[in-house]
N, C-alpha and C. Protein backbone atom coordinates (compact mmCIF):
# COMPACT_ATOMS: atom_id res chain seq x y z
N UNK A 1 -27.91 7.53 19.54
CA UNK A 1 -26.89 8.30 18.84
C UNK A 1 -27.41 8.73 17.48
N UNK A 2 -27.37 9.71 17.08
CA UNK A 2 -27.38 10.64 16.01
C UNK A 2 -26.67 9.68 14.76
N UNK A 3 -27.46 9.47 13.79
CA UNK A 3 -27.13 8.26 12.32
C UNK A 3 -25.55 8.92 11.97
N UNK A 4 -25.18 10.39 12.32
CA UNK A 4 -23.94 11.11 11.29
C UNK A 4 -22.88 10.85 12.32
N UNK A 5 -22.89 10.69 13.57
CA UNK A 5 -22.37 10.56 14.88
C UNK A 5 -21.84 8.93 14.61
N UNK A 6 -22.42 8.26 14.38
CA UNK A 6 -22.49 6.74 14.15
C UNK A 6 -21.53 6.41 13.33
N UNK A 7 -21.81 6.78 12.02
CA UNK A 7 -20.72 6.77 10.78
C UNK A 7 -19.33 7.42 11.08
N UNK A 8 -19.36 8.08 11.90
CA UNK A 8 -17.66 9.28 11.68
C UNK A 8 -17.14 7.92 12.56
N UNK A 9 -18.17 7.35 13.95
CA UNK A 9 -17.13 6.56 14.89
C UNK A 9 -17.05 5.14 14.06
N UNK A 10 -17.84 4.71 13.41
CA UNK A 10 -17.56 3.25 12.41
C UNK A 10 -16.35 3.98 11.34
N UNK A 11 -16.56 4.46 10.60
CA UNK A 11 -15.17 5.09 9.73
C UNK A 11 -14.37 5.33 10.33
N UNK A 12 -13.95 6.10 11.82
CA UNK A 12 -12.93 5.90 12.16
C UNK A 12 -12.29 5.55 13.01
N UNK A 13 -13.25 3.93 13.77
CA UNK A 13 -12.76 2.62 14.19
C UNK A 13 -12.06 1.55 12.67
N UNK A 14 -12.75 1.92 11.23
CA UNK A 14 -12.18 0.95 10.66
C UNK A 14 -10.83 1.76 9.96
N UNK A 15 -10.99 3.11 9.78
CA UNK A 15 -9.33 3.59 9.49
C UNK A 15 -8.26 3.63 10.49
N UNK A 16 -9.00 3.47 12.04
CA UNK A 16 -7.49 2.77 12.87
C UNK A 16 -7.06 1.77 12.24
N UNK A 17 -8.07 0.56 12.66
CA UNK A 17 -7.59 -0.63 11.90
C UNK A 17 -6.99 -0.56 10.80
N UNK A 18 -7.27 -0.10 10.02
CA UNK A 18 -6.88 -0.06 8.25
C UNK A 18 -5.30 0.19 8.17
N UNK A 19 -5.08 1.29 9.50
CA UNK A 19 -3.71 2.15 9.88
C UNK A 19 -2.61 0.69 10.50
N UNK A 20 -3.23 0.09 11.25
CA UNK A 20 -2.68 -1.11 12.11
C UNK A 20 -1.96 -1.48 10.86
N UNK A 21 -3.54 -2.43 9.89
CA UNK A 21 -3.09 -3.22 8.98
C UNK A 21 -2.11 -2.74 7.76
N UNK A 22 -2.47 -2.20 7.82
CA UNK A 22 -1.55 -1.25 6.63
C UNK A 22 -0.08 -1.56 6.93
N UNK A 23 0.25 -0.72 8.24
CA UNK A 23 1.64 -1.33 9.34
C UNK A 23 1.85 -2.43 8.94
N UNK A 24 1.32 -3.35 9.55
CA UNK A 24 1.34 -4.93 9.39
C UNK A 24 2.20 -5.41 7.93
N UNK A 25 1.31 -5.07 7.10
CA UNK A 25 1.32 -5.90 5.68
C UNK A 25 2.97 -5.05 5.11
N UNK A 26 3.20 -3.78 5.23
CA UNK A 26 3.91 -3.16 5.15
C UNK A 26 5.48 -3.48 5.45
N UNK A 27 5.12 -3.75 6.76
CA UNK A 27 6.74 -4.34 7.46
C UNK A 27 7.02 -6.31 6.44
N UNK A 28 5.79 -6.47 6.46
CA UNK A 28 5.73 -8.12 6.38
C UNK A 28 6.37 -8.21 4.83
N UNK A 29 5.73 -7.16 3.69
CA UNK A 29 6.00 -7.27 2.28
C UNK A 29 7.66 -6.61 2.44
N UNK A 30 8.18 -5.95 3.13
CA UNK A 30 9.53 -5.82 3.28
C UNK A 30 9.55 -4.03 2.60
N UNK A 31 8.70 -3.42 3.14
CA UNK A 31 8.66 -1.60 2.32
C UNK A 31 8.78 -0.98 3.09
N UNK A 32 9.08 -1.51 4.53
CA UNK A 32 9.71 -0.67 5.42
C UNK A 32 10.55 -0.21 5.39
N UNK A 33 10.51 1.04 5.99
CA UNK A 33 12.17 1.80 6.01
C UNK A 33 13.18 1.33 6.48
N UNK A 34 14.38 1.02 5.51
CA UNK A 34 15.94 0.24 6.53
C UNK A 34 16.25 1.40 7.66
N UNK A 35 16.73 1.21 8.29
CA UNK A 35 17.94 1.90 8.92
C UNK A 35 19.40 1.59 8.47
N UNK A 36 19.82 0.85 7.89
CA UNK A 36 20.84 0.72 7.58
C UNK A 36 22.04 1.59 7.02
N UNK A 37 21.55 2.41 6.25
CA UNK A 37 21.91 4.19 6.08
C UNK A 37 22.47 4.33 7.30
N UNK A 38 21.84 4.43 8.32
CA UNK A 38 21.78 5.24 9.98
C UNK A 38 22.86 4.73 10.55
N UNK A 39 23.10 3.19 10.19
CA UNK A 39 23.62 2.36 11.03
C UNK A 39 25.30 3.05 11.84
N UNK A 40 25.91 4.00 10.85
CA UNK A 40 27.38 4.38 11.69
C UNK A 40 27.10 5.48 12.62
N UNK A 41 25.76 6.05 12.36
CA UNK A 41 25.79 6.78 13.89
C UNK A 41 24.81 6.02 14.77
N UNK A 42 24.56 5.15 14.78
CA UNK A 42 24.30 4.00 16.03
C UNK A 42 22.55 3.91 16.20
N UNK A 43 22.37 4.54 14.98
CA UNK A 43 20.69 3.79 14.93
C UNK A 43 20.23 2.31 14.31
N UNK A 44 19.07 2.03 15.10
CA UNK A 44 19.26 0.54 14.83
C UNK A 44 17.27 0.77 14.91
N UNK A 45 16.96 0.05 13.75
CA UNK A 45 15.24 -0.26 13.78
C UNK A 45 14.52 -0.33 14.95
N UNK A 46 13.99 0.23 15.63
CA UNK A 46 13.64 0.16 16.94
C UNK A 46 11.81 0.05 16.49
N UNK A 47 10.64 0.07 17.74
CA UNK A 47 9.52 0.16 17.51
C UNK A 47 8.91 0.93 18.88
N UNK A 48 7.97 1.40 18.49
CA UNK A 48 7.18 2.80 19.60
C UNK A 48 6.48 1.56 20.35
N UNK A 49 6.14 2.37 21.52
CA UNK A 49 5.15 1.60 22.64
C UNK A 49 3.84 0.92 22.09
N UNK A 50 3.23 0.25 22.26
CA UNK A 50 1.68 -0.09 21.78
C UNK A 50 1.08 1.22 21.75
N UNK A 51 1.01 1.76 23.12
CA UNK A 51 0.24 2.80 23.75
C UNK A 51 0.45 3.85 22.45
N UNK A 52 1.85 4.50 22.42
CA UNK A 52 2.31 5.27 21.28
C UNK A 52 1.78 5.23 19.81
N UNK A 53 1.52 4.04 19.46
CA UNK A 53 1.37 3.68 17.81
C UNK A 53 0.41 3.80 17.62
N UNK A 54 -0.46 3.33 18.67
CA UNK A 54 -2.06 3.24 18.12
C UNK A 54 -2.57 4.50 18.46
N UNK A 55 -1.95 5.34 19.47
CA UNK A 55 -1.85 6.90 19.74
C UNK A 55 -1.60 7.75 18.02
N UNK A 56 -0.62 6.92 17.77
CA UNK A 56 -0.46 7.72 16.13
C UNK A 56 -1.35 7.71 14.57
N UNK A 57 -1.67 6.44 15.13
CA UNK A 57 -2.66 5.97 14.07
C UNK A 57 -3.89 6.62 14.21
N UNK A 58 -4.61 7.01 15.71
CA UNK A 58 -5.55 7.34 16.02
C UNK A 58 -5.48 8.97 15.46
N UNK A 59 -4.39 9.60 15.56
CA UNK A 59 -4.31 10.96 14.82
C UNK A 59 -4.01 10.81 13.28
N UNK A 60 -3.78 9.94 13.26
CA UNK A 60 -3.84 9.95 11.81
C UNK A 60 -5.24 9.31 10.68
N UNK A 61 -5.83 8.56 11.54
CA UNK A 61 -7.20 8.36 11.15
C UNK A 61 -8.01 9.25 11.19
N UNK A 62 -8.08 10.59 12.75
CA UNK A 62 -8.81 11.61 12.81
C UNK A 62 -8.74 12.68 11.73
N UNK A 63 -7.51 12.51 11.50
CA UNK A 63 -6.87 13.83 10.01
C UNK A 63 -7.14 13.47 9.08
N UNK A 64 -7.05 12.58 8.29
CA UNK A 64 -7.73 11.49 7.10
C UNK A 64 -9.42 12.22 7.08
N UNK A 65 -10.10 11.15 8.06
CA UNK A 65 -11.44 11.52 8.57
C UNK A 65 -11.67 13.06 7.83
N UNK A 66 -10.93 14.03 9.23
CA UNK A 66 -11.38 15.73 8.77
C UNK A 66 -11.14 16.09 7.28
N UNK A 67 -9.92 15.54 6.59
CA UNK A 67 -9.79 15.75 5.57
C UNK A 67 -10.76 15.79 4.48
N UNK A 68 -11.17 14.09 4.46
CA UNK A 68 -12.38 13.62 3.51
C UNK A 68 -13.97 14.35 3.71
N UNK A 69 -14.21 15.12 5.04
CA UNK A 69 -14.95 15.71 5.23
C UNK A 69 -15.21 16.98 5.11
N UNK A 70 -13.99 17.72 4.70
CA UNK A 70 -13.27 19.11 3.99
C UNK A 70 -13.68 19.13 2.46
N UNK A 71 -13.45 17.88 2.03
CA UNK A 71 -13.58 18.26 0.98
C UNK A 71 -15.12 17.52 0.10
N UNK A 72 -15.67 16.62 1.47
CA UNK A 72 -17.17 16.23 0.90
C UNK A 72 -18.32 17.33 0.53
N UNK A 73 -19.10 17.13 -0.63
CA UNK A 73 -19.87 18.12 -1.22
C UNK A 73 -18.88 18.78 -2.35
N UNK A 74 -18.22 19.27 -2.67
CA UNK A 74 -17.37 19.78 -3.29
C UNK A 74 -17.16 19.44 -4.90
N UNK A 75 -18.41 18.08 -5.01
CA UNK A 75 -17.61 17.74 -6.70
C UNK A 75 -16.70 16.97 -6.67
N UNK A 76 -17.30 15.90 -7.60
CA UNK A 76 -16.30 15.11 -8.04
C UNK A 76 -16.62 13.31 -7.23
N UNK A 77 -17.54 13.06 -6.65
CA UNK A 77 -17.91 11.78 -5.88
C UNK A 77 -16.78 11.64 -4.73
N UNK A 78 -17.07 10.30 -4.22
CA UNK A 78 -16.72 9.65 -2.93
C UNK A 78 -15.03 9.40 -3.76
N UNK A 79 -15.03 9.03 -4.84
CA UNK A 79 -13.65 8.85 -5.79
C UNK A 79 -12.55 10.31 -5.26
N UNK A 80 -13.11 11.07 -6.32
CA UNK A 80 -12.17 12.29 -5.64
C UNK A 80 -12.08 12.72 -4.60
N UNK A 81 -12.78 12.60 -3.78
CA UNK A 81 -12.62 13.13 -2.34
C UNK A 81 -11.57 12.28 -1.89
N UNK A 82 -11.91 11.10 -1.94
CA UNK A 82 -10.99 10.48 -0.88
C UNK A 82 -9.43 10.40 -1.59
N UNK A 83 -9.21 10.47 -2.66
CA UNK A 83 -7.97 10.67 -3.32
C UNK A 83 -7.10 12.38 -2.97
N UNK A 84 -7.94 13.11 -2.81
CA UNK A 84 -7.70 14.61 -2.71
C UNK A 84 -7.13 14.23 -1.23
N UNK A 85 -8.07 13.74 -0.68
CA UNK A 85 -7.62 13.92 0.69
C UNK A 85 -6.72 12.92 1.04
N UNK A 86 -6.36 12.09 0.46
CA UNK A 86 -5.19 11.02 1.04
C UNK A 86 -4.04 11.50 0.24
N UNK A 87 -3.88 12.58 -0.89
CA UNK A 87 -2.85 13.06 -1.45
C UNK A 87 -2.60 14.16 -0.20
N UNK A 88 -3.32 14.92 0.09
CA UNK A 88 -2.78 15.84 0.73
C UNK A 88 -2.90 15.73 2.22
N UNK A 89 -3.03 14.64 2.67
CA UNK A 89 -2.20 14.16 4.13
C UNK A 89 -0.83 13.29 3.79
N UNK A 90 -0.61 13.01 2.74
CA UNK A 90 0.41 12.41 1.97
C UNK A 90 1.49 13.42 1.69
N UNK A 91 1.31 14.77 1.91
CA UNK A 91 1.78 15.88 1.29
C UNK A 91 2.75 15.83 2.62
N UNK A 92 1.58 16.14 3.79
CA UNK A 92 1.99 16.78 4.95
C UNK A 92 2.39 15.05 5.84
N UNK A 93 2.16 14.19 5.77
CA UNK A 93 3.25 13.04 6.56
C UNK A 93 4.39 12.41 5.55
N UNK A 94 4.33 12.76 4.13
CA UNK A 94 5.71 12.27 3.54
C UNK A 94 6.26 13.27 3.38
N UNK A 95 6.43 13.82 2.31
CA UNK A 95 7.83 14.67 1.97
C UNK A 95 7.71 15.70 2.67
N UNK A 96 7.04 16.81 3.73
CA UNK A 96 7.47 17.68 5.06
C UNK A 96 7.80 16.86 5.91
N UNK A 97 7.28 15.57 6.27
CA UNK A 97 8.03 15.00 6.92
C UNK A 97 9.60 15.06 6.70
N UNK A 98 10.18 14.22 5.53
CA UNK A 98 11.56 13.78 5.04
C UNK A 98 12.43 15.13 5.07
N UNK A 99 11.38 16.07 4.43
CA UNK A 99 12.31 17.60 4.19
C UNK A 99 12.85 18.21 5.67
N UNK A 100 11.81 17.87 6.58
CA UNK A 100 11.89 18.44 8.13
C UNK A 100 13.31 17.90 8.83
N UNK A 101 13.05 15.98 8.71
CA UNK A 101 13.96 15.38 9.34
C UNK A 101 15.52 15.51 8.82
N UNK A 102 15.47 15.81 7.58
CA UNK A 102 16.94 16.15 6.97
C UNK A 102 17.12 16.96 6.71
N UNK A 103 16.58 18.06 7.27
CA UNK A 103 17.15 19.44 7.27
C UNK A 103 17.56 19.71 8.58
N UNK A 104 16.89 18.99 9.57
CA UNK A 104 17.26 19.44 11.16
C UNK A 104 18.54 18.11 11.41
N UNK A 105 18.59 17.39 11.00
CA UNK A 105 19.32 16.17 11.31
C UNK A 105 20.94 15.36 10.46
N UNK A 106 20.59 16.13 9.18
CA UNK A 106 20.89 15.89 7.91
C UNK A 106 21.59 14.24 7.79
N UNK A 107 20.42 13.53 7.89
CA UNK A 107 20.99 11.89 8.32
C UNK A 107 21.02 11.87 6.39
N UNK A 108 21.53 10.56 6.25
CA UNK A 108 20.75 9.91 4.51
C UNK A 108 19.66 10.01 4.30
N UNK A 109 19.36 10.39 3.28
CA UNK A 109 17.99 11.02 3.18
C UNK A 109 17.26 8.94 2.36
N UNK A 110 17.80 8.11 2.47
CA UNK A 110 17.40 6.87 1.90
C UNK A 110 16.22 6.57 2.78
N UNK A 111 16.21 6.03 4.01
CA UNK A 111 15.62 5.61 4.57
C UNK A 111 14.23 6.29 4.97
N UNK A 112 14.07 7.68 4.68
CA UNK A 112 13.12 8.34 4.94
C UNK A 112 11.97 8.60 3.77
N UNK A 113 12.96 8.45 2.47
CA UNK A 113 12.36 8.65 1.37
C UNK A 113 11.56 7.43 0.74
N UNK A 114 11.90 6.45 1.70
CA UNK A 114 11.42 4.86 1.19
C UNK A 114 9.66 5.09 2.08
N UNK A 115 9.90 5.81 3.10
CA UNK A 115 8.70 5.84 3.78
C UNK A 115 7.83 6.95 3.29
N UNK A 116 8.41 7.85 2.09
CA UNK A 116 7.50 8.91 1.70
C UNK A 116 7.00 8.23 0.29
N UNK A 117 7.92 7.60 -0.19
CA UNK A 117 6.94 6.69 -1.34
C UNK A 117 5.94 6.04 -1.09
N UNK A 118 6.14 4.97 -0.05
CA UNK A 118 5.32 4.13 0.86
C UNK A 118 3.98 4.70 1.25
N UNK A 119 3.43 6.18 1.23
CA UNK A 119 2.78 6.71 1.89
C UNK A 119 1.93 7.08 0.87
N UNK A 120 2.72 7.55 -0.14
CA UNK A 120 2.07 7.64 -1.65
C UNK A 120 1.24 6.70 -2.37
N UNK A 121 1.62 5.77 -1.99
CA UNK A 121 0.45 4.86 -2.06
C UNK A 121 -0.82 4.73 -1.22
N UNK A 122 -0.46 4.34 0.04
CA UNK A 122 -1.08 4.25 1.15
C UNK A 122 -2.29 5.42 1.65
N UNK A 123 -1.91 6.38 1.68
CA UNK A 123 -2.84 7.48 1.92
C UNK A 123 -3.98 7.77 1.12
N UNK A 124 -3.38 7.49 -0.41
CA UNK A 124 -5.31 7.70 -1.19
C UNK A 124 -6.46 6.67 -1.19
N UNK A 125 -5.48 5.54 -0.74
CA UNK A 125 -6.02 3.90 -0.60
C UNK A 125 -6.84 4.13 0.48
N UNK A 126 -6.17 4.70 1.67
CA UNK A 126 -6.85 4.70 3.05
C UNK A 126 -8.15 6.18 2.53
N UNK A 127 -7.83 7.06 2.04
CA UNK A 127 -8.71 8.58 1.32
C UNK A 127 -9.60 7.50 0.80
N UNK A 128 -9.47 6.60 -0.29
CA UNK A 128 -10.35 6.31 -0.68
C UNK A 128 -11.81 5.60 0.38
N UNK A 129 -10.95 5.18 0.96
CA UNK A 129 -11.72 4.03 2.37
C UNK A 129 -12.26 5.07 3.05
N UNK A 130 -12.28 5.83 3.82
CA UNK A 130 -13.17 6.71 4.63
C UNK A 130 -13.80 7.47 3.96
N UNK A 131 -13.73 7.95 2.65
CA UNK A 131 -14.82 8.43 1.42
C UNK A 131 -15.47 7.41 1.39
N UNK A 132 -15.45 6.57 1.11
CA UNK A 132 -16.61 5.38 0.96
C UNK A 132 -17.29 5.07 1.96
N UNK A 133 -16.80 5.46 3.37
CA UNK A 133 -17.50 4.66 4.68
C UNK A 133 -18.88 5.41 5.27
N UNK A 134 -18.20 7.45 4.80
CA UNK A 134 -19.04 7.80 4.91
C UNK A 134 -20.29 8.07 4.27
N UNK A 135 -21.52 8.50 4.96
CA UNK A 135 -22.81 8.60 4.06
C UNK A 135 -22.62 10.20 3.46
N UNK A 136 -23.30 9.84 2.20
CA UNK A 136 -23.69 11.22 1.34
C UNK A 136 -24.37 12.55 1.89
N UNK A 137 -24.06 13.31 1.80
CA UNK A 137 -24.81 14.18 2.26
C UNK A 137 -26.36 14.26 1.67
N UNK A 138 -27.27 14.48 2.03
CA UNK A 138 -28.48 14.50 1.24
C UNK A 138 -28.97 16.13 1.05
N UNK A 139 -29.22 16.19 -0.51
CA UNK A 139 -29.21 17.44 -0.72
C UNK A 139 -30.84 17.97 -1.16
């Protein structure tokens, strides 16, 4: 296998994981989104299939990935890149998310907005991690 081939699949076997753990620590520290808002029209915390989640994570590690690789070469080190790019998948899975779901749905906008903060963190953390995993371009 090709050394650049190598790195994209190690970076993004460890930003699944990172995606898992992230989940994990997330629900456990209590920054998950309530439903409780939801609760009088009969939503209740539910959880996606295995198959499903790690299906989501896996697109969301690949987009991360393309991202940090959009904007590698560009100026600014492995630092800004991966911040650029975990802000602006942060852009497009938090608040278009929240704006989408409560404009088509118009539930409480509480519970959705707890998960667009949540992400605000999370996404330049993870930007930062696949900027770092990958190798430099050599110029």
């Amino acid at each position: 296998m090709r050394p650049m081939f190598r790195s994209l699949l190690l970076a993004f076997l460890v930003l699944l994981l990172a995606f898992g753990v992230a989940t994990f620590v997330i629900e456990k520290a209590g920054y998950a989104p309530s439903t409780a808002p939801l609760a009088w029209v009969g939503v209740s915390a539910g959880r996606l299939p295995g198959a499903l989640q790690v299906g989501a994570w896996a697109l969301d590690a690949l987009a991360l990935l393309l991202l940090v690789l959009l904007f590698r070469g560009r100026g600014g080190g492995w630092f800004g890149e991966g911040v650029a790019a975990g802000l602006l998948a942060w852009i497009f899975r938090g608040p278009l998310t929240l704006l989408s779901v409560v404009a088509l749905a118009h539930p409480p906008g509480e519970p959705w907005s707890q998960q667009a903060r949540v992400g605000l963190v999370v996404y330049p953390l993870l930007g930062l991690l696949a900027a770092r995993l990958l190798p430099r371009p050599e110029r």
